[in-house]
Protein backbone atom coordinates (compact mmCIF):
# COMPACT_ATOMS: atom_id res chain seq x y z
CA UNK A 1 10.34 14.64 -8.32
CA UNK A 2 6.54 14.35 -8.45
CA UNK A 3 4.42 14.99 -5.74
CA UNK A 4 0.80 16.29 -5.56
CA UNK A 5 -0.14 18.36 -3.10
CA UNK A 6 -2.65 17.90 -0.30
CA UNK A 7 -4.93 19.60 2.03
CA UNK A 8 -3.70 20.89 4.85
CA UNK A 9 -7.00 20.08 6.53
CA UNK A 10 -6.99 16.71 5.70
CA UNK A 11 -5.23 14.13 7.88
CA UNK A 12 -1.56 14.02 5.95
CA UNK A 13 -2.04 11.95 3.15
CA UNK A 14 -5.73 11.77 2.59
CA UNK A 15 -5.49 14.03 -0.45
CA UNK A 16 -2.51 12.31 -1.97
CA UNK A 17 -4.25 8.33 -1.53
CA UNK A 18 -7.03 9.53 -3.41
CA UNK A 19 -5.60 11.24 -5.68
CA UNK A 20 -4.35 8.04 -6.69
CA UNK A 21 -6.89 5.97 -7.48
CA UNK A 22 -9.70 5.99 -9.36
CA UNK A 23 -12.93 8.04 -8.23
CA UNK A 24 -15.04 4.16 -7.77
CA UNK A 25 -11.72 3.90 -5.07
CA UNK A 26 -12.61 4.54 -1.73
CA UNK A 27 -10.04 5.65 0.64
CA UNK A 28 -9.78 6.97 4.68
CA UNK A 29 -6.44 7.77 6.39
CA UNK A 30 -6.57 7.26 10.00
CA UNK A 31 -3.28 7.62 12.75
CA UNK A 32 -1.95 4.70 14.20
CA UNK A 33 -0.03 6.89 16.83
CA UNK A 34 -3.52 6.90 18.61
CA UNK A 35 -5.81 4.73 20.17
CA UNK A 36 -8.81 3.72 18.17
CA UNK A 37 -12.37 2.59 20.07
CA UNK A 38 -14.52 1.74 16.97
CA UNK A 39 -13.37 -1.73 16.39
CA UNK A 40 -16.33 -3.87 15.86
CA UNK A 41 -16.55 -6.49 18.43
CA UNK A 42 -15.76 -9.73 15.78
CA UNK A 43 -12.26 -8.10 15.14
CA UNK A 44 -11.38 -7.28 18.78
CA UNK A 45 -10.43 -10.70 19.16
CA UNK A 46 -7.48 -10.96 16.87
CA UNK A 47 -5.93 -7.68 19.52
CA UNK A 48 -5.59 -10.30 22.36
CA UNK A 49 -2.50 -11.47 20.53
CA UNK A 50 -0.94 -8.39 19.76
CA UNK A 51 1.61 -6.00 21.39
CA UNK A 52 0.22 -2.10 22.46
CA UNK A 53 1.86 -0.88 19.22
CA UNK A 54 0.07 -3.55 16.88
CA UNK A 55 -3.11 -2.94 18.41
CA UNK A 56 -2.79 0.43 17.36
CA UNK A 57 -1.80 -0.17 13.99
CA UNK A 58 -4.33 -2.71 13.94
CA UNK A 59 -7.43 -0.18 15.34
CA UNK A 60 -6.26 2.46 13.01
CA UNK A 61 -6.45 0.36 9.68
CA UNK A 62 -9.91 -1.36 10.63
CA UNK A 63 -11.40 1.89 11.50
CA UNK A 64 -9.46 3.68 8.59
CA UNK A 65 -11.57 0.08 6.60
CA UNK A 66 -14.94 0.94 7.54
CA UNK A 67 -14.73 4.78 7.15
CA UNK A 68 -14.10 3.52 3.18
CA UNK A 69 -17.25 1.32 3.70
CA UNK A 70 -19.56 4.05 4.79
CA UNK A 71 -18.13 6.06 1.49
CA UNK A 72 -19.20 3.20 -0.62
CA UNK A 73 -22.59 3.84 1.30
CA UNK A 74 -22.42 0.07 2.41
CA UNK A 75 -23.24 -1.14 6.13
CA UNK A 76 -20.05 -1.99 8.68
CA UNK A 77 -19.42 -5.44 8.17
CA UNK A 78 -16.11 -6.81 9.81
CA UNK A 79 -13.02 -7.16 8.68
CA UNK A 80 -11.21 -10.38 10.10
CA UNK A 81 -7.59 -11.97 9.32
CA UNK A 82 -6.86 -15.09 7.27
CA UNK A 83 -4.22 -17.60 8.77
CA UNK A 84 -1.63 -15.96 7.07
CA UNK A 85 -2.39 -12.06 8.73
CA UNK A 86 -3.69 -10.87 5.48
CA UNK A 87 -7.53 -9.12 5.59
CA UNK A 88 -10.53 -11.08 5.29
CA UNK A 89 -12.30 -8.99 3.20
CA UNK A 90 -16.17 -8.94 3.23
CA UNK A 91 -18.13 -11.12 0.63
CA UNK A 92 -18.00 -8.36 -2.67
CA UNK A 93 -15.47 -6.15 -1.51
CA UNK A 94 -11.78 -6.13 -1.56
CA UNK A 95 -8.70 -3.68 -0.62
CA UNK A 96 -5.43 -3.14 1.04
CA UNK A 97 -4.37 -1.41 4.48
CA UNK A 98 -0.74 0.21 5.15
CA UNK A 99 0.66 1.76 7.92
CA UNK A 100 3.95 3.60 8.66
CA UNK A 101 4.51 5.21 11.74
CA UNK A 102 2.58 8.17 10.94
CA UNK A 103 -0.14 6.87 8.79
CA UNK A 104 -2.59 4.26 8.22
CA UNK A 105 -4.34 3.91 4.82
CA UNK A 106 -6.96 1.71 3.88
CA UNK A 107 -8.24 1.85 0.11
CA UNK A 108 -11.38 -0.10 -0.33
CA UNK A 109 -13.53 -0.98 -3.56
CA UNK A 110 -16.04 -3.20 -4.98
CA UNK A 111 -15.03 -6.66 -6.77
CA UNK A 112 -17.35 -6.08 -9.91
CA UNK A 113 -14.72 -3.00 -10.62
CA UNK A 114 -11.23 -3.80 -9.17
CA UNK A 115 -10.31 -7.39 -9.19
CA UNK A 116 -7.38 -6.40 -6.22
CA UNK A 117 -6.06 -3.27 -4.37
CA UNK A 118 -2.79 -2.38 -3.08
CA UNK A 119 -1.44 0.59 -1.31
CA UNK A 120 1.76 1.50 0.83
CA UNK A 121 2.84 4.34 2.90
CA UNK A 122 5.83 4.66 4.04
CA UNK A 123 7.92 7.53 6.07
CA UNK A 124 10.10 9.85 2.96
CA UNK A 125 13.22 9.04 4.17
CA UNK A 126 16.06 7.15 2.73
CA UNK A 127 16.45 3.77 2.52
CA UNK A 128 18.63 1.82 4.87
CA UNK A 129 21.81 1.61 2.81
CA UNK A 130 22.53 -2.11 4.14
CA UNK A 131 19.27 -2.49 2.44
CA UNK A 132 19.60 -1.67 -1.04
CA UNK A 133 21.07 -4.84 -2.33
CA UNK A 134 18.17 -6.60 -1.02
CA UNK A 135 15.47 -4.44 -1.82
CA UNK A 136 16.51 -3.74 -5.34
CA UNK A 137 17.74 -5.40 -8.08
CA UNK A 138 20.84 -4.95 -10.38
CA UNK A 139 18.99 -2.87 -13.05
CA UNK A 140 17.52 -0.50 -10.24
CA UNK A 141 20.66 -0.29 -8.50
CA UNK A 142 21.93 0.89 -11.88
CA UNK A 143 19.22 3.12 -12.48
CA UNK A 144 19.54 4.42 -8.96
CA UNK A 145 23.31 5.23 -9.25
CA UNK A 146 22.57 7.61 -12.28
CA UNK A 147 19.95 9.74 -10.26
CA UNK A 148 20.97 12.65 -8.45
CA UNK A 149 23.07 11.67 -4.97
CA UNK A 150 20.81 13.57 -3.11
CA UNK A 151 17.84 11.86 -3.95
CA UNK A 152 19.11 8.42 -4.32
CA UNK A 153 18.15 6.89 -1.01
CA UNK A 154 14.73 8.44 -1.04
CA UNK A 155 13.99 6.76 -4.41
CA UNK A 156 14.94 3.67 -2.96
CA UNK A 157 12.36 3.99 -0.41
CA UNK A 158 10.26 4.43 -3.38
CA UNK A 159 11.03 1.53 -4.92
CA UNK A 160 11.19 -0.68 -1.49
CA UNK A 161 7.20 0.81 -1.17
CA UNK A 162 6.22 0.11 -5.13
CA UNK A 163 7.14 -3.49 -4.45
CA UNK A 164 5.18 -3.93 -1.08
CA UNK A 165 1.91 -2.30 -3.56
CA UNK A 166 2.72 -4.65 -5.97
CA UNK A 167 2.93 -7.50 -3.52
CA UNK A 168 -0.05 -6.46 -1.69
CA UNK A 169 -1.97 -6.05 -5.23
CA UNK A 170 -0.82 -9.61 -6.34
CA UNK A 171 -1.07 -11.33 -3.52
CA UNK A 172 -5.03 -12.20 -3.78
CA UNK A 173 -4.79 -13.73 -6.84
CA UNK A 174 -1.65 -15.33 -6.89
CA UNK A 175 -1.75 -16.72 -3.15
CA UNK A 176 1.87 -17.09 -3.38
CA UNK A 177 4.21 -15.40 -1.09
CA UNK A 178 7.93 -14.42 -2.50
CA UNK A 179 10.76 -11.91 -2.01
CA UNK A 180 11.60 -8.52 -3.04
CA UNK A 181 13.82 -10.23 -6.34
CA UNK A 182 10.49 -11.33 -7.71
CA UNK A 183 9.56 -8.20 -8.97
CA UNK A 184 11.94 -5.29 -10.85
CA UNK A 185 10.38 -1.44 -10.41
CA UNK A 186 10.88 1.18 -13.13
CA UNK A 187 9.67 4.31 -11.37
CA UNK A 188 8.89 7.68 -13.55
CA UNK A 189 9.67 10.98 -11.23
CA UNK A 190 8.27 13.20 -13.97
CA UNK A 191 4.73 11.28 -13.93
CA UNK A 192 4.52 9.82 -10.90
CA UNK A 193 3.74 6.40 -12.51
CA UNK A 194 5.43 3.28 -12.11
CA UNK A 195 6.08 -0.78 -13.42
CA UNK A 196 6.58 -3.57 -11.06
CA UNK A 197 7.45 -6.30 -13.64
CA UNK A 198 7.42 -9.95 -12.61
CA UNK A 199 10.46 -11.76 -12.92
CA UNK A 200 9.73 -15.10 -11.97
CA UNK A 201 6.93 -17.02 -13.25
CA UNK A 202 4.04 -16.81 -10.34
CA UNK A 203 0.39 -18.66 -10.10
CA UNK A 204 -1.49 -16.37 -12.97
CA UNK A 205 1.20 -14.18 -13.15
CA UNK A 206 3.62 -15.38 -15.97
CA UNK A 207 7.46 -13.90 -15.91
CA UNK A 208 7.12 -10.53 -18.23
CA UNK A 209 3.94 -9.49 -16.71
CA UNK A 210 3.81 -5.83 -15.84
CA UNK A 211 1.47 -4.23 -13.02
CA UNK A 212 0.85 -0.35 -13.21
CA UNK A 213 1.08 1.66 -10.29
CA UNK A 214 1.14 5.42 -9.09
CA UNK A 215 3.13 7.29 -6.53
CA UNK A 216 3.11 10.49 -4.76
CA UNK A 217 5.64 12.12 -2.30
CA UNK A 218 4.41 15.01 -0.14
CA UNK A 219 3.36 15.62 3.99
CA UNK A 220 6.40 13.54 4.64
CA UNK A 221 4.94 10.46 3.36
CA UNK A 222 5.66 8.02 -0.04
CA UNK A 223 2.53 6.65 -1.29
CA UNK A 224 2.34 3.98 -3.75
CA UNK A 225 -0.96 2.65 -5.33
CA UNK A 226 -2.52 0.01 -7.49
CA UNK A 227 -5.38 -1.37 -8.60
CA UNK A 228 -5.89 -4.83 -10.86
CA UNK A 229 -9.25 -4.90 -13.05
CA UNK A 230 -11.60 -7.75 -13.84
């Protein structure tokens, strides 16, 4: 299994995100198990709405956003929500925020060098068993029965996380929202690499298409990444 090793002096899973992406990438990992006070004042408004644990979740990925913006060496600007709960993302910027229970990451770049962003972090455990058959598909059921028995649930988180990426990546361009059958995952252990390849024909992305991601396992966490280009 792949993993790259991080910084203990990092917040878990700094060193791993970034590691991920490309240098023009920026990336902040903040904890959602805390209470954040640097909201900006627009996006305080959307935390009315929300239970104690979303606000937290919420907090830590804004202020996890606009640590990335100061790395870009651009002013704060805020970061609202569209109808549909995914980030407004300031005029010439675009990215992606996770959050597992741990561990908020928000990757952040410019649009004149990554068309979209996705990123998900997830806890390394296994899988739900009663989830399998709807997070994967035949062929990675297959492919998951011929991996070792120890390490077949926690590759199933993997592949659960590489399709949230994928969705996340996809979703800015395709608008279109769809299930975890739209996509099949062929994950490498050895590199660290993965496909999500559409299965269904979706608004600019025709059935066959293939998206290219990376992963990383390490600090407890599964990481997956992904980044479109113009």
């Amino acid at each position: 299994m792949t993993t790259i090793q991080t910084d203990i002096r990092d917040p878990a899973g700094l060193s791993m995100a970034r590691a991920l992406f490309g240098s023009e990438i920026a990336v902040a990992v903040t904890d959602p198990r805390v209470a954040h006070n640097r909201v900006l004042p627009q996006e305080t408004r959307a935390l009315k709405r929300m239970a104690p644990i979303r606000q937290r979740a919420y907090s830590a990925g804004r202020v996890a956003v606009h640590e990335a913006t100061s790395q870009l060496d651009l002013p704060l600007r805020p970061v609202l929500m569209t109808p549909d709960r995914a980030p407004l993302w300031p005029e010439g910027l675009t990215g992606s925020i996770s959050h597992s229970q741990s561990c908020c990451i928000a990757a952040l770049g410019r649009t004149d060098q990554v068309r979209a962003l996705g990123v998900d972090v997830e806890e390394d455990t296994d899988l739900d068993s009663d989830l399998v058959a709807t997070v994967c598909t035949r062929a990675e059921r297959a492919w998951l029965s011929a991996q070792p028995n120890a390490q077949a649930g926690l590759l199933a988180k993997l592949i659960f996380s590489a399709k949230e990426c994928a969705y996340k990546c996809q979703y800015p361009v395709s608008k279109t929202l769809f299930g975890f059958d739209t996509f099949e995952v062929t994950p490498d252990p050895d590199t660290g690499q993965f496909e999500a390849t559409f299965l269904n024909n979706v608004p600019h992305f025709a059935a066959g298409t293939q998206l290219h991601g990376r992963f990383g396992i390490a600090d407890g966490l599964i990481i997956t990444a992904m980044a479109l280009r113009p």
